[in-house]
Protein backbone atom coordinates (compact mmCIF):
# COMPACT_ATOMS: atom_id res chain seq x y z
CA UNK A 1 8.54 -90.35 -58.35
CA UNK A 2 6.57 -91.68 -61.87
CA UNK A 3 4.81 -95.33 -61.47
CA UNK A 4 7.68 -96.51 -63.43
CA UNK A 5 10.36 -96.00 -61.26
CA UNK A 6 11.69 -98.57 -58.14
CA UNK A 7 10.93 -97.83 -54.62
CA UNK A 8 13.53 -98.08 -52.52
CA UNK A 9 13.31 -100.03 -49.22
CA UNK A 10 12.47 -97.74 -46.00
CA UNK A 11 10.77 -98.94 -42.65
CA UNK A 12 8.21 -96.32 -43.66
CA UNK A 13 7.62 -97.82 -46.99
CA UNK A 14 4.69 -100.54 -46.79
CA UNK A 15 3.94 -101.87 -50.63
CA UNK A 16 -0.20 -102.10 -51.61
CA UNK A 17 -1.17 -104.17 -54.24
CA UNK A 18 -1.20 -101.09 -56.48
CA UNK A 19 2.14 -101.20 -56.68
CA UNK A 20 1.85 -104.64 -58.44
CA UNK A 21 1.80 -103.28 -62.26
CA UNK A 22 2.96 -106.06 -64.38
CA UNK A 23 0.32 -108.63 -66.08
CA UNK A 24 0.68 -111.73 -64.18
CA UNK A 25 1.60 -114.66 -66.29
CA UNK A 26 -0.45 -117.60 -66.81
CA UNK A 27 2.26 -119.83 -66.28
CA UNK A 28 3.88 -118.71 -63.31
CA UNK A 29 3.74 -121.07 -59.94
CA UNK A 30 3.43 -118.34 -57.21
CA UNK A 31 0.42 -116.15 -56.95
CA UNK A 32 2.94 -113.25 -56.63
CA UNK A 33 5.69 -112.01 -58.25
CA UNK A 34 8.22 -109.69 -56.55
CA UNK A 35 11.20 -107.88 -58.31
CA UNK A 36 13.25 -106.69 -55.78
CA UNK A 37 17.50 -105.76 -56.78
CA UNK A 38 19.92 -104.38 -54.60
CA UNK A 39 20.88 -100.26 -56.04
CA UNK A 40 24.24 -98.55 -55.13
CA UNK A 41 26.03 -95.63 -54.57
CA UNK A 42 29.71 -94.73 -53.77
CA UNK A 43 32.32 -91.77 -53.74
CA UNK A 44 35.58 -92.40 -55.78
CA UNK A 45 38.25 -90.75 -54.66
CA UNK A 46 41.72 -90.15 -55.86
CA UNK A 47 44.85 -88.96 -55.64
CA UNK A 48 48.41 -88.63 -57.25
CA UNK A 49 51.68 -90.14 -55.91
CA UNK A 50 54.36 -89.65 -57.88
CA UNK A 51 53.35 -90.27 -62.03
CA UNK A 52 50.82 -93.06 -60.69
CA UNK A 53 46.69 -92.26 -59.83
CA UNK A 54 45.23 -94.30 -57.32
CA UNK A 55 41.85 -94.33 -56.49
CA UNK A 56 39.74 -95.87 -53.62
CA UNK A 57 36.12 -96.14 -53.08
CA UNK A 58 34.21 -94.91 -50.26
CA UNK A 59 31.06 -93.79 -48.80
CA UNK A 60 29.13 -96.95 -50.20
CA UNK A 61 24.92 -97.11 -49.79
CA UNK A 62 23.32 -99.70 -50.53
CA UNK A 63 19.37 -100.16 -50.99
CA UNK A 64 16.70 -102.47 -51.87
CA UNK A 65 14.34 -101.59 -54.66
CA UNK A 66 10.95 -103.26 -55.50
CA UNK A 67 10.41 -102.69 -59.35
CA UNK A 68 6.40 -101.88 -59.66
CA UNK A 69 6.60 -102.53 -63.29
CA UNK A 70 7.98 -106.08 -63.03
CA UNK A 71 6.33 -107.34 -60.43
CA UNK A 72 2.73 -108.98 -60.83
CA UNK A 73 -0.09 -111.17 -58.51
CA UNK A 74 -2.67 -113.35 -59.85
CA UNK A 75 -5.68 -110.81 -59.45
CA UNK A 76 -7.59 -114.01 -58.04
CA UNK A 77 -5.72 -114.47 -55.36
CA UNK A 78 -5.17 -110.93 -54.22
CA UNK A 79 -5.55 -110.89 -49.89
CA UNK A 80 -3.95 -109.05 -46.99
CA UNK A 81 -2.00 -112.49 -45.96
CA UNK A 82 0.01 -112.38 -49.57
CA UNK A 83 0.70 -109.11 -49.72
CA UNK A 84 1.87 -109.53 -46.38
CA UNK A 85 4.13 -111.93 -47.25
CA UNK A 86 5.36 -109.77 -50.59
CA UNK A 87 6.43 -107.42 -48.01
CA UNK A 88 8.08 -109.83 -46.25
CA UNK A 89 10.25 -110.35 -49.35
CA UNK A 90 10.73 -106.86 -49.50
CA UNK A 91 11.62 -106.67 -45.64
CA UNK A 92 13.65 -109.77 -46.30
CA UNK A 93 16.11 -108.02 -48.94
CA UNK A 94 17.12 -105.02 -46.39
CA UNK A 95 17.83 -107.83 -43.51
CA UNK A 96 20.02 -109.74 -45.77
CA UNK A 97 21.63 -106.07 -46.67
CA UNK A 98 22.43 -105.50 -42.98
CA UNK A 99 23.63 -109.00 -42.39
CA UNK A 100 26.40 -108.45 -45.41
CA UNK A 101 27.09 -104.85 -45.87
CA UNK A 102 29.92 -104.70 -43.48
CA UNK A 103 31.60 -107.59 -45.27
CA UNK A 104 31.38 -105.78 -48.49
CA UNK A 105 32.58 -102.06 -46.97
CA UNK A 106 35.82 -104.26 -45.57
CA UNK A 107 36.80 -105.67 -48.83
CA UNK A 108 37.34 -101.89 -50.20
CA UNK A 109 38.10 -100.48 -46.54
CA UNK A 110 41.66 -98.94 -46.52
CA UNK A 111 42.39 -99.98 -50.17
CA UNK A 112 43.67 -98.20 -53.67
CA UNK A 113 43.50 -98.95 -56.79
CA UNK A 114 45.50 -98.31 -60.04
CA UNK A 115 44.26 -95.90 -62.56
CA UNK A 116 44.37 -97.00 -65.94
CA UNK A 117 44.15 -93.62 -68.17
CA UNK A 118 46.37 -91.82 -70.29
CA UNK A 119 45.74 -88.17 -68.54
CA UNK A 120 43.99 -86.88 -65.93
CA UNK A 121 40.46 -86.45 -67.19
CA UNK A 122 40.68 -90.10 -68.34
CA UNK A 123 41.92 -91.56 -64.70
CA UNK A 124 38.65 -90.09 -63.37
CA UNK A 125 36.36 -91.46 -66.26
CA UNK A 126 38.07 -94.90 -65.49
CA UNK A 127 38.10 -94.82 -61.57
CA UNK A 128 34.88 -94.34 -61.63
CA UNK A 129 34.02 -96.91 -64.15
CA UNK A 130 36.10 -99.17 -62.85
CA UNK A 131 35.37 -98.85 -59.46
CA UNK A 132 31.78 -99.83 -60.57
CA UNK A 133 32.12 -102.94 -61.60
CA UNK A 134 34.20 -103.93 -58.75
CA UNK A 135 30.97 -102.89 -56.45
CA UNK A 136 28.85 -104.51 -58.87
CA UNK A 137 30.61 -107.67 -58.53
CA UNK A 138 29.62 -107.47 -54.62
CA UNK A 139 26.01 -106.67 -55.24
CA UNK A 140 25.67 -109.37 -57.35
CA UNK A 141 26.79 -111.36 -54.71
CA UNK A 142 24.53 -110.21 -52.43
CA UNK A 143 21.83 -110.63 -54.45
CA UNK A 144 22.72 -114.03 -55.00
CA UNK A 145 22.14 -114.73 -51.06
CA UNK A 146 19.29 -112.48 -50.79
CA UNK A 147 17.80 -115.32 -53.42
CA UNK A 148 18.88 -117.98 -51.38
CA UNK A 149 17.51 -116.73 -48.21
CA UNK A 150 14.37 -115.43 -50.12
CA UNK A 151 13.69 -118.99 -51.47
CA UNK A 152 14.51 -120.17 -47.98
CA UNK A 153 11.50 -118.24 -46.89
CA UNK A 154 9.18 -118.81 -49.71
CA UNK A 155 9.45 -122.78 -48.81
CA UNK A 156 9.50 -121.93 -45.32
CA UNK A 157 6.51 -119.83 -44.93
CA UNK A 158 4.30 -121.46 -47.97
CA UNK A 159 4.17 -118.59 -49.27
CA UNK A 160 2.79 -117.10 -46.26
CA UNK A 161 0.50 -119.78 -45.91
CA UNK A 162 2.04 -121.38 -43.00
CA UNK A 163 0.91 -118.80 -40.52
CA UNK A 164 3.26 -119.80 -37.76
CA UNK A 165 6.34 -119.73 -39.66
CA UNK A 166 5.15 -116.30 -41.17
CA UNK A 167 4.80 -114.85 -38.22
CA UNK A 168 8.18 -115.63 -36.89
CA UNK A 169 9.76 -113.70 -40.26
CA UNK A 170 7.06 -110.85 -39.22
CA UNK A 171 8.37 -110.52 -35.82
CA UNK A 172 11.94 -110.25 -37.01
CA UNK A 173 10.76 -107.86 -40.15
CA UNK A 174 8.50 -105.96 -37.17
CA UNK A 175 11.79 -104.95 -35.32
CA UNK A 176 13.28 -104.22 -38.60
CA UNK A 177 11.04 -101.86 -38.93
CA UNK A 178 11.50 -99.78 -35.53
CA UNK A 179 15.26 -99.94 -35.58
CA UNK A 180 17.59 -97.26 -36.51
CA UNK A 181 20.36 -98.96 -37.95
């Protein structure tokens, strides 16, 4: 793995300020700056039934990725407590991933879709094109409540200054951490 590239949320993965490489901007409000997106990967499968090619999508992982390069802290105000709480974010993203990937794995579960090429070659190109942007459609979803619960715990916690309310999210991303699922 280069310095450029995301890591990808795993209870074994604890983020150091190192891992901080953008220049913090003047202008932004929070001492920290995390970019965390949801990645994705799938199987397309298909299959022929009578002149038509359906496809359906299967196998789907999903992951949460902290991008080094785009994330920043005010070197000022660079403690334990903060980083803490970046984590947290971090943490946050793969609880919010758990909470919602079964939703998203029922709305393809069972399910085919209509190729769209003109020969075989092309019905594979498309199904799996296709097929993307359906998924992406759900991720961006989900990353649309992993903002809202995110913000929910940035006003929450302070920021990780209230140390009472941070602590409850640690407890919860603690047992995160030690689960299997």
């Amino acid at each position: 793995m280069t310095d450029n590239e995301p890591i990808t949320w795993d209870n074994s993965v604890i983020l150091s300020w190192f891992d901080f490489k953008a220049e913090h901007h003047v202008a932004k409000f929070e001492d920290a700056f995390s970019v965390i997106k949801y990645g994705f990967t799938w199987t397309v499968d298909s299959e022929k039934i009578g002149k038509e090619v359906i496809f359906s999508i299967k196998n789907i992982k999903i992951f949460p990725q902290f991008f080094p390069t785009l994330s920043s802290v005010r070197i000022s105000e660079k403690n334990e407590r903060l980083l803490n709480h970046e984590q947290g974010c971090f943490d946050l993203a793969e609880l919010v991933k758990r909470k919602y990937f079964r939703d998203i794995e029922k709305i393809f579960e069972g399910k085919s879709y209509p190729t769209r090429g003109k020969n075989e070659e092309q019905d594979k190109q498309y199904a799996r094109e296709d097929s993307g942007k359906m998924l992406n459609i759900e991720i961006e979803k989900l990353e649309n409540l992993f903002l809202k619960e995110k913000s929910e715990y940035q006003k929450l916690t302070e920021f990780g200054n209230n140390i009472e309310k941070q602590n409850q999210y640690n407890f919860e991303f603690k047992k995160l951490r030690i689960s299997n699922l």
